[in-house]
Protein backbone atom coordinates (compact mmCIF):
# COMPACT_ATOMS: atom_id res chain seq x y z
CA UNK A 1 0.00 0.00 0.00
CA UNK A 2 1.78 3.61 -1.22
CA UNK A 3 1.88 5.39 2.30
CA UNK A 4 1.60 9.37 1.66
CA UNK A 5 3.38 12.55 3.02
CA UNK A 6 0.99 15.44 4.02
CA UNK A 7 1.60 17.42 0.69
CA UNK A 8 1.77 14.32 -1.33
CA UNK A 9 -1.90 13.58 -0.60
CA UNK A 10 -2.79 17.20 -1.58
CA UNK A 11 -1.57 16.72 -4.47
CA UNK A 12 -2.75 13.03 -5.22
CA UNK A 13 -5.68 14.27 -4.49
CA UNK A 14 -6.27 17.22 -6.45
CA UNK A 15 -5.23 15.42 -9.59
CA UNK A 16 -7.98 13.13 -8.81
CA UNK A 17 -10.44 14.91 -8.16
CA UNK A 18 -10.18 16.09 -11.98
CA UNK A 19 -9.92 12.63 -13.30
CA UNK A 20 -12.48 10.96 -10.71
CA UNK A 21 -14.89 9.03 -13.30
CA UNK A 22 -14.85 5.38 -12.01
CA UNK A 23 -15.51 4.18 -8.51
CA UNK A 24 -11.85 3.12 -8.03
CA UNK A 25 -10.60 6.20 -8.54
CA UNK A 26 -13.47 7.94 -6.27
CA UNK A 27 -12.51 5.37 -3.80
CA UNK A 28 -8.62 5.73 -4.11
CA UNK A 29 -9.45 9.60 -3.64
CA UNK A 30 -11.44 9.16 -0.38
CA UNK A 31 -8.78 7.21 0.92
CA UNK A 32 -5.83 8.88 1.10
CA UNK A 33 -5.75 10.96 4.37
CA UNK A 34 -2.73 12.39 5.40
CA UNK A 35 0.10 10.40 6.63
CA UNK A 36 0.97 13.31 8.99
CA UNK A 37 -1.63 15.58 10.40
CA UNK A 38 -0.87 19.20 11.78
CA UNK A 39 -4.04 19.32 14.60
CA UNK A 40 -6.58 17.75 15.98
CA UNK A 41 -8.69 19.87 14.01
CA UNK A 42 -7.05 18.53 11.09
CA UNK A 43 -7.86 14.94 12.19
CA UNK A 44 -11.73 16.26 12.67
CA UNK A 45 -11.73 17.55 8.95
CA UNK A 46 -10.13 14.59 7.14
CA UNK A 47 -12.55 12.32 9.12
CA UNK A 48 -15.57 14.57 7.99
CA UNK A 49 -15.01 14.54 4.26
CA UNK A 50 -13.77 10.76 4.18
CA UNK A 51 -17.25 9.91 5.70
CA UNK A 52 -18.89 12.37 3.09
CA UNK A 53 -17.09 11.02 0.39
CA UNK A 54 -18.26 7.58 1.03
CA UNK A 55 -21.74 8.62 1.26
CA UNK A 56 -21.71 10.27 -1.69
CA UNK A 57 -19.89 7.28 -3.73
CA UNK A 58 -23.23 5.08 -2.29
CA UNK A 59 -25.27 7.09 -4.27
CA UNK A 60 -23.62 7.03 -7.20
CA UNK A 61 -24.58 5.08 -10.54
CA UNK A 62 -20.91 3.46 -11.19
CA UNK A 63 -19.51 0.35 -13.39
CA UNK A 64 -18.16 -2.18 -10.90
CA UNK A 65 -14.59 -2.88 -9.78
CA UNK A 66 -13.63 -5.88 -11.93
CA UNK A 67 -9.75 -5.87 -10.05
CA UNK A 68 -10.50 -4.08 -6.56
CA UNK A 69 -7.08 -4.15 -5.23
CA UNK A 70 -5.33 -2.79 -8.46
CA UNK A 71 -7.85 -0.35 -9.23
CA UNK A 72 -8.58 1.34 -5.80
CA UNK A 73 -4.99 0.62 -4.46
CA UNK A 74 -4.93 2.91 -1.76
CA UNK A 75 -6.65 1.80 2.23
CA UNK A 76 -8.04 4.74 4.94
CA UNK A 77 -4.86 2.85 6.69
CA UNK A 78 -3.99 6.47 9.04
CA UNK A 79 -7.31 6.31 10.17
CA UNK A 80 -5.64 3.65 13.09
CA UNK A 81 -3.47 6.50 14.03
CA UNK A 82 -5.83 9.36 14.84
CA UNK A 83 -6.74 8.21 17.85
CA UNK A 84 -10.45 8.36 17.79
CA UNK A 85 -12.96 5.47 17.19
CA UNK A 86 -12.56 3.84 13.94
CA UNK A 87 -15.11 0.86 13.45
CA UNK A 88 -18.14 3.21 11.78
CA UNK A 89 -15.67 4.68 9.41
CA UNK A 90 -14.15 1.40 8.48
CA UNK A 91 -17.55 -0.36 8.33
CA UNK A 92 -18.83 2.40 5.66
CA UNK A 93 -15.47 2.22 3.83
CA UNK A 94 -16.65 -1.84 3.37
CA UNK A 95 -20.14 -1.09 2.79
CA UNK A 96 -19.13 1.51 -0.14
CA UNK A 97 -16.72 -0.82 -1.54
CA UNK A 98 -18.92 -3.82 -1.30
CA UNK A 99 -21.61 -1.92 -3.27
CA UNK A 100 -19.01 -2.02 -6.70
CA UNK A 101 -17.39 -4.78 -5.64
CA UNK A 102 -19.32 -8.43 -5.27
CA UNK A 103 -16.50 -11.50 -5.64
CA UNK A 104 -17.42 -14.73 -6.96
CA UNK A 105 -18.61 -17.06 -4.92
CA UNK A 106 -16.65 -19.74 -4.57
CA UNK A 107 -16.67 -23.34 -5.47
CA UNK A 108 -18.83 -25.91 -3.35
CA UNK A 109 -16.82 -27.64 -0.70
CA UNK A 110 -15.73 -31.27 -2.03
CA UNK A 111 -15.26 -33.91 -0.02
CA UNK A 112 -11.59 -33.90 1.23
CA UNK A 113 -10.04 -36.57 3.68
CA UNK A 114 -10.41 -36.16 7.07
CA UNK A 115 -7.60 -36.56 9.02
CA UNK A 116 -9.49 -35.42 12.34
CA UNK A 117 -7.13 -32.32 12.40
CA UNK A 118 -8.69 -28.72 11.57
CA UNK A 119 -7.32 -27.29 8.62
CA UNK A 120 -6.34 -23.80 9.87
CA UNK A 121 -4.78 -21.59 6.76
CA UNK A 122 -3.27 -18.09 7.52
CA UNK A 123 -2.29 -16.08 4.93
CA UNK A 124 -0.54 -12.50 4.64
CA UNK A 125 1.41 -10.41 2.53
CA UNK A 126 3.85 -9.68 5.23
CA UNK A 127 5.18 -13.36 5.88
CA UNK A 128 8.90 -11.89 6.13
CA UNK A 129 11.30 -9.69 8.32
CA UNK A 130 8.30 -7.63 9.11
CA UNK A 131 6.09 -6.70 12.32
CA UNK A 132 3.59 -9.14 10.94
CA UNK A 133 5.84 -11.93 10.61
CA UNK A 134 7.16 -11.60 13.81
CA UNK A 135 4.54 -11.87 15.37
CA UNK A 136 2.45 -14.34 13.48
CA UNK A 137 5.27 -17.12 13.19
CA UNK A 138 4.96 -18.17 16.85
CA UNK A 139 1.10 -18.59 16.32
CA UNK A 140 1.84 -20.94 13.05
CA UNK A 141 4.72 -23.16 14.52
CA UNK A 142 2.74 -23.77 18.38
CA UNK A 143 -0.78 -24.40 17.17
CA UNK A 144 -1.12 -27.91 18.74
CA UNK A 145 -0.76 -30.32 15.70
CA UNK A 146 -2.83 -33.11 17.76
CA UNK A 147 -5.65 -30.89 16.46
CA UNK A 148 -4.67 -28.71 14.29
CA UNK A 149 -2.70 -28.60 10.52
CA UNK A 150 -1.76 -25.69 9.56
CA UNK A 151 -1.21 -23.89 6.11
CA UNK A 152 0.24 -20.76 5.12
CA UNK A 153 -0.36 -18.44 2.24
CA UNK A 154 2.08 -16.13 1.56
CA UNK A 155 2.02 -13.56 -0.95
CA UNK A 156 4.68 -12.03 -2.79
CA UNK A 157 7.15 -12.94 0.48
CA UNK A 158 10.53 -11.45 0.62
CA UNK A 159 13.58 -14.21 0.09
CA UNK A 160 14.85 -13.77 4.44
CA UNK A 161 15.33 -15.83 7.40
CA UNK A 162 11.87 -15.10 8.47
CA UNK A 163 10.18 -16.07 5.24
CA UNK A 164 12.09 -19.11 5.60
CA UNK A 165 10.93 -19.82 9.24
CA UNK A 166 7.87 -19.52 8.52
CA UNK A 167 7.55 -22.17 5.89
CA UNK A 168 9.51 -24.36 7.99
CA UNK A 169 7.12 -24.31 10.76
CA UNK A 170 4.02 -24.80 8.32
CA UNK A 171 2.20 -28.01 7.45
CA UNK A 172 1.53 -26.53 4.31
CA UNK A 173 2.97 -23.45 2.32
CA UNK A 174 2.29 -22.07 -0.90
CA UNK A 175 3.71 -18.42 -2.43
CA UNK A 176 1.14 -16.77 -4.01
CA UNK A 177 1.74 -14.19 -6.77
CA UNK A 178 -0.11 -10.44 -6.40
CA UNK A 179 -3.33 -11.42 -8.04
CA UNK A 180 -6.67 -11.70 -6.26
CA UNK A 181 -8.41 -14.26 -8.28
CA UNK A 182 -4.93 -16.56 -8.16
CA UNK A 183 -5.38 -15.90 -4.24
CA UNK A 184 -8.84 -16.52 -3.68
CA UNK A 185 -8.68 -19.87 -6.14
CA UNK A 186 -5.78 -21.42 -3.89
CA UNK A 187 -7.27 -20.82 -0.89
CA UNK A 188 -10.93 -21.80 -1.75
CA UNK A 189 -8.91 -25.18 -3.39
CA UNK A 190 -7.28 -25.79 0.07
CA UNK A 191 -10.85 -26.86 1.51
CA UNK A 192 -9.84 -24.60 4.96
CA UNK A 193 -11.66 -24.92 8.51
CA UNK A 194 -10.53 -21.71 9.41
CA UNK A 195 -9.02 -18.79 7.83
CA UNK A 196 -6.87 -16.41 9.74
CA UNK A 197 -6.35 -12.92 8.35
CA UNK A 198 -2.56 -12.32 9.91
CA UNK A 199 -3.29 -8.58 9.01
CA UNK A 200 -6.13 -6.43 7.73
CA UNK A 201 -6.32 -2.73 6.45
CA UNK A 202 -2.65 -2.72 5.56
CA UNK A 203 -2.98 -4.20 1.99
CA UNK A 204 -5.63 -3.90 -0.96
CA UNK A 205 -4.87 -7.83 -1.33
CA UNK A 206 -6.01 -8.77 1.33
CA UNK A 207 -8.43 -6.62 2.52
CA UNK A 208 -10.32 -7.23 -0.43
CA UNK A 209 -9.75 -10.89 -0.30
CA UNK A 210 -11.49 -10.71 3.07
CA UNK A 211 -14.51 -9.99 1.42
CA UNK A 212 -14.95 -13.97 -0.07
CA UNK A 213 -16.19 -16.69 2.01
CA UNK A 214 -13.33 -18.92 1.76
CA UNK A 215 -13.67 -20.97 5.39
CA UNK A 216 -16.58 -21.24 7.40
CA UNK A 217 -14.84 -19.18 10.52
CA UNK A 218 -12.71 -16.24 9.45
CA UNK A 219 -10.51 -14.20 11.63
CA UNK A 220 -8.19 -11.46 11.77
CA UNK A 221 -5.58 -10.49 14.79
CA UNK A 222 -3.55 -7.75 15.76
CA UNK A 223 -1.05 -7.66 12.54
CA UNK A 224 -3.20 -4.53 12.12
CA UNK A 225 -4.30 -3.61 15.56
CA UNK A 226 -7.97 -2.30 14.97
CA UNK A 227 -11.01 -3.54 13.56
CA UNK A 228 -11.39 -4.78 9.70
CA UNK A 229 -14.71 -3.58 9.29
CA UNK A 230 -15.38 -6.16 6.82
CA UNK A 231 -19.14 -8.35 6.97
CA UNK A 232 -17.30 -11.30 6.48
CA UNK A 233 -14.81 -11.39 8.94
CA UNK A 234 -16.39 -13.72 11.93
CA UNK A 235 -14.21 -12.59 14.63
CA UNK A 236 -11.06 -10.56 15.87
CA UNK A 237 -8.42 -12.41 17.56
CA UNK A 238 -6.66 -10.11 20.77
CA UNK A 239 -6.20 -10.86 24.05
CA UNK A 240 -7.54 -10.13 27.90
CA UNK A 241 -4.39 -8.34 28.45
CA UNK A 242 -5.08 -5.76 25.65
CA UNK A 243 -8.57 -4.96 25.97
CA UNK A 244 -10.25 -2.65 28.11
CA UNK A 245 -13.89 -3.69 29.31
CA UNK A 246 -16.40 -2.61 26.67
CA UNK A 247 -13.78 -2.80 23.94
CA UNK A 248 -16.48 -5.18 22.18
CA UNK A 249 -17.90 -1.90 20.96
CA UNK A 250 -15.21 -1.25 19.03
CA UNK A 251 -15.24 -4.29 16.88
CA UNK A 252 -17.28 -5.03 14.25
CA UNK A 253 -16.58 -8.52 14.14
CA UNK A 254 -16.94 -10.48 17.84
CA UNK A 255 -14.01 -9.91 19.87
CA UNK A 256 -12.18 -12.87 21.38
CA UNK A 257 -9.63 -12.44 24.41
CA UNK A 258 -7.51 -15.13 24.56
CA UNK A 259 -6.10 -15.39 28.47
CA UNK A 260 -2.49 -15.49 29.34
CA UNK A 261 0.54 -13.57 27.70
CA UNK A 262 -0.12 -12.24 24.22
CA UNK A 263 2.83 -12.41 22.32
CA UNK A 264 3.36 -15.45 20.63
CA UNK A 265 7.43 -17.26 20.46
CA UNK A 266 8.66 -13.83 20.10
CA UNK A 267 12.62 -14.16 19.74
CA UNK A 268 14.55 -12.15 21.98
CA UNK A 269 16.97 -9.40 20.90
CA UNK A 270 20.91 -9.72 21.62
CA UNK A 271 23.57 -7.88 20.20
CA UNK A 272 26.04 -10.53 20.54
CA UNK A 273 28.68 -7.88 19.95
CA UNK A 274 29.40 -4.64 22.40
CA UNK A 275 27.60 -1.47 22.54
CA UNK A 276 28.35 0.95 19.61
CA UNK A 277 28.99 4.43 21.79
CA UNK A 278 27.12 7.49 20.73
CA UNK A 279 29.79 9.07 18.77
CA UNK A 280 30.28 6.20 16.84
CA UNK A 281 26.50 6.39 16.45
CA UNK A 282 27.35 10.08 15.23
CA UNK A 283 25.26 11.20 18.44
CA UNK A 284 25.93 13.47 20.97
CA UNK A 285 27.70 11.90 24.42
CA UNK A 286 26.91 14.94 26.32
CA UNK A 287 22.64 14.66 26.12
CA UNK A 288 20.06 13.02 27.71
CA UNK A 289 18.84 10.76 24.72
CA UNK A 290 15.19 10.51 24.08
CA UNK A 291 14.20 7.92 21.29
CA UNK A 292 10.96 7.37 19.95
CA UNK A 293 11.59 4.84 17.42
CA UNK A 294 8.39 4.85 15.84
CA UNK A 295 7.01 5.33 12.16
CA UNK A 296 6.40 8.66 12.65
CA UNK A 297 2.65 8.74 11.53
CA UNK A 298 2.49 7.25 15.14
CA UNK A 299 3.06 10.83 16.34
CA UNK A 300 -0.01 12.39 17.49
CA UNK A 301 -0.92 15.76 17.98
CA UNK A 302 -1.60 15.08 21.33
CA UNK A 303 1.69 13.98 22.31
CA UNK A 304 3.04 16.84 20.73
CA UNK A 305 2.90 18.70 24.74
CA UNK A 306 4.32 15.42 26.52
CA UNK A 307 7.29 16.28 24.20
CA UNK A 308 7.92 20.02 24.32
CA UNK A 309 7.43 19.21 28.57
CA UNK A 310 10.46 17.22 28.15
CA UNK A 311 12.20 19.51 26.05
CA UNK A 312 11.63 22.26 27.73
CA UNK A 313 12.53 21.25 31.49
CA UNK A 314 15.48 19.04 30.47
CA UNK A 315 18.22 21.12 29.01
CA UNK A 316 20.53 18.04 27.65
CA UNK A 317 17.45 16.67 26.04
CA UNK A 318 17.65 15.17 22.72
CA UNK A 319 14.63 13.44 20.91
CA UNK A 320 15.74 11.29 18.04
CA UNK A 321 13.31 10.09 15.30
CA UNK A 322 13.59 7.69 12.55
CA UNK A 323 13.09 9.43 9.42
CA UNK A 324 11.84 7.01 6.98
CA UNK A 325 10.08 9.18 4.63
CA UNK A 326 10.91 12.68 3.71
CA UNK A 327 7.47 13.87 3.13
CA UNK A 328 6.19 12.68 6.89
CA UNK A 329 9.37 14.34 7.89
CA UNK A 330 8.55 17.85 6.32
CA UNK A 331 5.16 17.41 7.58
CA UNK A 332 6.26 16.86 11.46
CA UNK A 333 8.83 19.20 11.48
CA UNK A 334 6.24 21.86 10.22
CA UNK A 335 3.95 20.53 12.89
CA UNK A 336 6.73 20.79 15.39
CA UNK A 337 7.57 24.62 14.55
CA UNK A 338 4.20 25.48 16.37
CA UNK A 339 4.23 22.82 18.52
CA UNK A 340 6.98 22.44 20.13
CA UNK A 341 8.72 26.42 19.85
CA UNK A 342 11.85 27.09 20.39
CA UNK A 343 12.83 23.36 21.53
CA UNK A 344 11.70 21.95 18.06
CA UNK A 345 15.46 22.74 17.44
CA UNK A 346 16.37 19.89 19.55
CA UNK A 347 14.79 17.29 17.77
CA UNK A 348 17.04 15.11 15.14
CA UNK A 349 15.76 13.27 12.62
CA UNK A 350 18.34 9.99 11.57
CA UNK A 351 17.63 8.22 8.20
CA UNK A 352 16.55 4.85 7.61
CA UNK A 353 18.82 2.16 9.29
CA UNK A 354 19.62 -1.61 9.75
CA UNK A 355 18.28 -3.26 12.07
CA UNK A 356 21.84 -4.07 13.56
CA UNK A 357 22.19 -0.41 13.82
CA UNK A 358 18.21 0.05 15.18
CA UNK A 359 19.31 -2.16 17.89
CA UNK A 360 22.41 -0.54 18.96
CA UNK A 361 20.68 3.10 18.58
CA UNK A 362 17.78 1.54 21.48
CA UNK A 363 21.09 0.39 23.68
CA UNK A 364 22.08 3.73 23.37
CA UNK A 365 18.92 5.32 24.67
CA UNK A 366 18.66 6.66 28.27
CA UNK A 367 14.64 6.31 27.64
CA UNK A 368 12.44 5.16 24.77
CA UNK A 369 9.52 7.21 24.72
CA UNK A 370 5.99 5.27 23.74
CA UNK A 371 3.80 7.69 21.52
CA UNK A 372 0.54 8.36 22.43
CA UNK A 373 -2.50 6.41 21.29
CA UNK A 374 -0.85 3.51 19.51
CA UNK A 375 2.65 3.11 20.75
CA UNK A 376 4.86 0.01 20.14
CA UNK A 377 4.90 -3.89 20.33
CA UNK A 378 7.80 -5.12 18.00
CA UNK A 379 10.08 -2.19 18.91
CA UNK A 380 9.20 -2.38 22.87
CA UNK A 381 10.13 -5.90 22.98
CA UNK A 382 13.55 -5.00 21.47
CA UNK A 383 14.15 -2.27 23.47
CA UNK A 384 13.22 -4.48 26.93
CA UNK A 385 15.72 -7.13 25.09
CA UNK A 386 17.99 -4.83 25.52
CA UNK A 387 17.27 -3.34 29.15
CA UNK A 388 16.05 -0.22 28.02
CA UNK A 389 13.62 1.60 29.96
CA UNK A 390 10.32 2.39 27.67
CA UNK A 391 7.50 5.00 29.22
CA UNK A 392 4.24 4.52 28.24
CA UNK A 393 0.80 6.25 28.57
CA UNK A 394 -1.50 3.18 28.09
CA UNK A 395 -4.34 4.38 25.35
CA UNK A 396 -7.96 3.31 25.31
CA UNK A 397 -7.76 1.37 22.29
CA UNK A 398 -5.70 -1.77 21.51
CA UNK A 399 -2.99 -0.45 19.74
CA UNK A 400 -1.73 2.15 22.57
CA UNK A 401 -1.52 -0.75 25.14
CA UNK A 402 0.97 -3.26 24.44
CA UNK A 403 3.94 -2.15 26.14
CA UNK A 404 2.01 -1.36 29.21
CA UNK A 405 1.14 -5.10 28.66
CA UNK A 406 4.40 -6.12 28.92
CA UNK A 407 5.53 -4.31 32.22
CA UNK A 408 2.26 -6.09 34.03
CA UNK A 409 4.02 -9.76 32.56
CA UNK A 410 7.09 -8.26 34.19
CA UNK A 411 5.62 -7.42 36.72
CA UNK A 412 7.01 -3.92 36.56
CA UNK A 413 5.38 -0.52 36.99
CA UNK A 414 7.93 1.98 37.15
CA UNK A 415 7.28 2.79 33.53
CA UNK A 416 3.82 2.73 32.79
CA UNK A 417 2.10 6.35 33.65
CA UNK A 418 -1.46 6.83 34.47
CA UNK A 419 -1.48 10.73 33.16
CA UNK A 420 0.13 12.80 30.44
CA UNK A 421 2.12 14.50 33.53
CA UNK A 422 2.81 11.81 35.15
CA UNK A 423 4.62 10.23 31.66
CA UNK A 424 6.66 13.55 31.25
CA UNK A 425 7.77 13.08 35.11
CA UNK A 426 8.63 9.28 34.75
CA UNK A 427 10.81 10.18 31.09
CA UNK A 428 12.67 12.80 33.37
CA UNK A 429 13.66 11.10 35.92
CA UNK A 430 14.76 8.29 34.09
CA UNK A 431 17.29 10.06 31.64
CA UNK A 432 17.86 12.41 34.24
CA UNK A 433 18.46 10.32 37.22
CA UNK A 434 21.50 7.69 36.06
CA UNK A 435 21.33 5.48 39.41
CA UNK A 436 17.76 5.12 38.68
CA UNK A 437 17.68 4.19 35.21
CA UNK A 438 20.32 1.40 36.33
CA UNK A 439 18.20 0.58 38.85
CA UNK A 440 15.44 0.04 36.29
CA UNK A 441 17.18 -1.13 33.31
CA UNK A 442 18.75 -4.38 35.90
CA UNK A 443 15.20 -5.01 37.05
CA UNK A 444 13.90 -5.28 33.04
CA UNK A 445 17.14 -7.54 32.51
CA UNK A 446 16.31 -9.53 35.69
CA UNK A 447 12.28 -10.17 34.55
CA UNK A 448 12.32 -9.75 30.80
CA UNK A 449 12.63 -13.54 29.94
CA UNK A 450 9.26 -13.73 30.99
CA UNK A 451 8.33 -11.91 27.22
CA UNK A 452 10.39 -13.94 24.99
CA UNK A 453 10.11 -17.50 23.32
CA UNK A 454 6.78 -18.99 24.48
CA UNK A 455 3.48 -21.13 23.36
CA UNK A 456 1.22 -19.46 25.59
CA UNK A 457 -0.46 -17.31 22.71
CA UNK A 458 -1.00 -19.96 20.06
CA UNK A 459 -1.89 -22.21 22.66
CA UNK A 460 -4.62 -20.47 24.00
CA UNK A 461 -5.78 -19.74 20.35
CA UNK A 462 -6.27 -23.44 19.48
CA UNK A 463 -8.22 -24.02 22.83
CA UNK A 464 -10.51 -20.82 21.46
CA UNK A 465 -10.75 -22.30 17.88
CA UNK A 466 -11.34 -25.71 19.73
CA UNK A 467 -14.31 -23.86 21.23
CA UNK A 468 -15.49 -21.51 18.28
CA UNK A 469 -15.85 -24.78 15.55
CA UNK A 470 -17.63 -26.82 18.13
């Protein structure tokens, strides 16, 4: 999916608008928001016209989408990261594209052998070095075989270790080209139980894959942590850890909490070589480092103030962000200007890295600082790897609550803040205070096995599948 800088979407847009004719280029228009946004009034205006948009498009007399993936292209994907309430926006994004879009229904279920087992396929196309692979491998390779056999579809994977894993661990694999029909033919073929959607609302594929019946029960899980949405998803897959009472609300397909710890055979982070030091890092020795490693279209308005706090009472502060795009760059630092004032200047931006690098740039952290609203998973558990101390604010909705999930498995509360304030406070006193941040980065080294390398997760899903098919 082609992720968008704040003026690239202007423009994208515009051009558009002028060439709008056929309902996948009314629906590419209406959803590309801004990768970036300036305000929360911003955030209340690109809502607005997306949901007018959409209402409009049901109204209209168009030609149906014949290829739905190639020919809108483009998901309301940023709407995860405005932190509001997404599930009646995404369920009229489905309802507008299910009005041009009907797939064919697939072929009646032949008889297969039965091996007892239930044929569980999950499919992706993210099965690599990616967020979604890591955290989807452990749920392939520990689904109890006794019961379960378990396929994986992977589209258009990258050639890497994890892509490798992956198939390793599968009963089944099969690589699937970028073509929906191809797609929805092997799966239907495969004569599935159960289809699990590693990740929806990240890729056209899938998403619009999602919208055959190609298993009796389909699910989707936190690859993309919010709701799909989509009428013929059956359930969403999260955990009792995760989800605030009443988050059932914010689902549009039923919401199952697996119990226990959440994160499934995660692999734990070593360096196996020493520390890089700052200045061969090309960063300052002198500071109090600040890193939010984040995608920076996790950077809320709202945490703009927990920042400029920091900035403002520490003078050895230094916030480093990952720069992976030049237009979200422009757009933050713009943002920032107002934002932040005269600290903005204190905020560096480093380009894209290796992961090697990545890891030695956490170790080099006095604090990681957890965004607002949807913070991190992948990148916390690194960072604890590592014995680096992460705040975090924990958000209402799913995806701002994962590291403060973490902490409770540690057992560890030093980190996790129950106010804006109190989050500025705890980030001070850990880059400020150096016994203290040993204190706390010993006690993370000391519990963080608890988070790394076990079968609780996929466990617990095959006693919920057990349950769900029965």
């Amino acid at each position: 999916m082609q992720r968008f800088g704040q003026n690239d979407v202007r423009q994208a847009r515009s051009l558009l608008e002028r060439l709008s004719k056929s309902a996948g280029e009314r629906l590419r228009r209406a959803a590309m928001l801004p990768a970036v946004v300036q305000s929360d009034a911003e955030i209340d205006d690109v809502r607005q016209r997306f949901s007018s948009e959409l209402e409009e498009l049901r109204q209209a007399d168009l030609e149906p989408l014949r290829d739905p993936a190639g020919e809108v292209g483009v998901l309301p994907f940023y709407l995860a990261y405005q932190g509001r309430e997404c599930r009646e926006l995404l369920q009229s994004f489905y309802r507008t594209c299910a009005g041009f879009y009907r797939p064919p229904a697939p072929a009646g279920r032949h008889h297969r052998p039965q091996s007892g087992r239930i044929r569980v396929g999950f499919v992706s196309t993210f099965f690599y070095a990616h967020s979604v692979g890591h955290t989807t491998l452990g749920l392939i390779a520990d689904l109890p075989r006794e019961q379960f056999e378990v396929l994986v579809f992977s589209i258009a994977p990258h050639a890497d270790p994890w892509a490798c894993a992956i198939q390793d661990r599968a009963d089944g694999y099969c690589v699937l080209p970028l073509e929906l029909d191809t797609v929805r033919r092997a799966i239907a073929d495969a004569q599935l139980d159960v289809l699990i959607f590693a990740d929806l609302g990240m890729h056209p594929l899938t998403y619009f894959l999602a919208f055959s019946r190609l298993a009796p029960l389909q699910l989707t899980t936190w690859g993309h942590p919010v709701t799909s949405g989509i009428g013929t998803v059956d359930a969403y897959i999260s955990s009792r850890a995760l989800e605030t009472d009443g988050a059932e609300a914010r689902y549009s397909e039923r919401l199952v909490r697996l119990p226990g710890y959440f994160m499934p055979r995660y692999q734990k982070t070593e360096l196996g070589e020493p520390h890089r030091s700052r200045a061969d890092l090309g960063l300052s020795s002198d500071k109090h480092l600040y890193c939010c490693p984040q995608s920076l279209f996790k950077l809320h308005p709202d945490f703009d103030m927990a920042l400029r706090a920091v900035l403002e009472r520490d003078d050895r502060a230094e916030l480093v962000l990952l720069e992976t795009s030049r237009g979200m760059g422009e757009a933050l630092r713009l943002r920032f200007q107002r934002s932040l004032g005269s600290a903005a200047h204190r905020v560096r931006f480093l380009p894209p890295m290796a992961q090697r690098d990545f890891h030695h740039l956490l170790a080099a952290a006095d604090v990681v600082l957890d965004p607002f609203h949807f913070g991190g998973c992948n990148s916390t558990c690194e960072a604890l790897a590592l014995g680096v101390p992460v705040v975090t604010l924990p958000g209402t909705w799913l995806a701002g609550r994962f590291t403060a999930a973490l902490y409770a498995e540690m057992d560890l509360g030093e980190c996790t803040a129950s106010s804006p304030q109190d989050y500025v406070e705890r980030a001070l006193r850990l880059a400020c205070d150096a016994d203290r941040r040993r204190q706390v980065s010993a006690s993370i080294l000391e519990r963080n096995d608890r988070l790394f390398q076990r079968p609780d997760a996929a466990r617990a899903l095959g006693e919920a599948l057990l349950e769900i098919v029965e």
